[in-house]
Protein backbone atom coordinates (compact mmCIF):
# COMPACT_ATOMS: atom_id res chain seq x y z
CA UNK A 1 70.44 76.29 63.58
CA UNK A 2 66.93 77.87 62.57
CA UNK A 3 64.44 79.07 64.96
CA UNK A 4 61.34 79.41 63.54
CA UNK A 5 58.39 82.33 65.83
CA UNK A 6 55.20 83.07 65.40
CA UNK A 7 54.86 86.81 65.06
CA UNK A 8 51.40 88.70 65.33
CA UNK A 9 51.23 91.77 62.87
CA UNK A 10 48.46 94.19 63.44
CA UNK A 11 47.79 97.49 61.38
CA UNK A 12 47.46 100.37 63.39
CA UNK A 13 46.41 104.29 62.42
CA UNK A 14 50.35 104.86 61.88
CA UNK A 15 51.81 101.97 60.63
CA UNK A 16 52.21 98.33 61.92
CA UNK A 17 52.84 96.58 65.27
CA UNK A 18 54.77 93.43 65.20
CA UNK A 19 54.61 91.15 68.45
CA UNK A 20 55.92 88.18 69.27
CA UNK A 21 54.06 86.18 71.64
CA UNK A 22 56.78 83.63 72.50
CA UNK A 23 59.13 86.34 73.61
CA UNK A 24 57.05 89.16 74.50
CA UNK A 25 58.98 91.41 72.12
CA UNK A 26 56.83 94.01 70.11
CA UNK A 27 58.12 96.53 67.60
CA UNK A 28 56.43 98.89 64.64
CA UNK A 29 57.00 100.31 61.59
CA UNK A 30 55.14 102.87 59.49
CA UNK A 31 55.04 99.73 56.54
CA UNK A 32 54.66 96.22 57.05
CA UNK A 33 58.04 95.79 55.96
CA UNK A 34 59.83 98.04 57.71
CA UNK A 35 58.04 96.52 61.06
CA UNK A 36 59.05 93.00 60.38
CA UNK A 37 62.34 94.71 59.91
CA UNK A 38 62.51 96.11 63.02
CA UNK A 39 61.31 93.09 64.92
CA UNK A 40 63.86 91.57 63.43
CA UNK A 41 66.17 93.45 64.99
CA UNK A 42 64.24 93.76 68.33
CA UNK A 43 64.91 89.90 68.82
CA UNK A 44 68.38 89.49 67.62
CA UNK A 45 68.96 91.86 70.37
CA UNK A 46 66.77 90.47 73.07
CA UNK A 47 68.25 86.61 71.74
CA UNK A 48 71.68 87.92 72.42
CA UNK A 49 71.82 88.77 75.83
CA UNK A 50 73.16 86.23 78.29
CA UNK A 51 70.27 86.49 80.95
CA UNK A 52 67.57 86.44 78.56
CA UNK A 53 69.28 83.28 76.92
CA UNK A 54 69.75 81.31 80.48
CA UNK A 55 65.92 82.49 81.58
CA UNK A 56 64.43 81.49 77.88
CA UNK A 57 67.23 78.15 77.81
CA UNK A 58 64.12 75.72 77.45
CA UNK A 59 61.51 77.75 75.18
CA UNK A 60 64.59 78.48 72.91
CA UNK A 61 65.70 74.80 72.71
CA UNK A 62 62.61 73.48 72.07
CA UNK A 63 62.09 76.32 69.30
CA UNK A 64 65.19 75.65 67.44
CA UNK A 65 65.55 72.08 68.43
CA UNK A 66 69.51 73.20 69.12
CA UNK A 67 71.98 75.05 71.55
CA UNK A 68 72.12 78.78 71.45
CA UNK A 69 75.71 79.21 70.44
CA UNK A 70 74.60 78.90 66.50
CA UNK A 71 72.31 82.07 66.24
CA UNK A 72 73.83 83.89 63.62
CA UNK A 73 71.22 86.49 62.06
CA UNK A 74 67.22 86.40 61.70
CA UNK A 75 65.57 86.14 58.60
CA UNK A 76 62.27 86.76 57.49
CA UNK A 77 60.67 83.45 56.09
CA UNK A 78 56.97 84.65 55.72
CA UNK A 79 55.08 87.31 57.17
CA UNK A 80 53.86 85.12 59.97
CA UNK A 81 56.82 83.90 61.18
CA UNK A 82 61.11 84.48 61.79
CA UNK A 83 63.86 81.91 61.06
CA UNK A 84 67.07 82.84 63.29
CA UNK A 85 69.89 81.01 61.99
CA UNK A 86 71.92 80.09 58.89
């Protein structure tokens, strides 16, 4: 399954912030790269958790046009957006 999310990136004094809107997950990073990292990370974690999967069920369907069970790892596809999946 891929999931494909918008992702805002905004350069700050220190680094980047990284938001996604969908979600409401934000993280940073002193490069650009190292914040899309990090958001990377920020919604594998946030994906994985049972209550945020059952109170998300819809938003997440209709993003991946799938079930949940099939998230496997997030990848970077462009610097504007995620692709969860394999």
């Amino acid at each position: 399954m891929k999931m494909e999310l918008p992702v805002c990136i905004t350069e700050e004094d220190n680094g980047y912030v990284v938001v996604c809107p969908l979600f409401h997950v934000a993280s940073q990073g002193d490069t650009k790269d190292e914040a899309l990292a990090n958001i990377i990370e920020a919604l594998e974690l946030f994906l994985s958790d049972e209550d945020v999967q059952k109170e998300y069920q819809d938003l997440i369907k209709q993003c991946a046009n799938d079930n949940l069970n099939n998230i496997v790892e997030i990848h970077v596809e462009q610097q504007t957006s995620f692709c969860i999946g394999t």
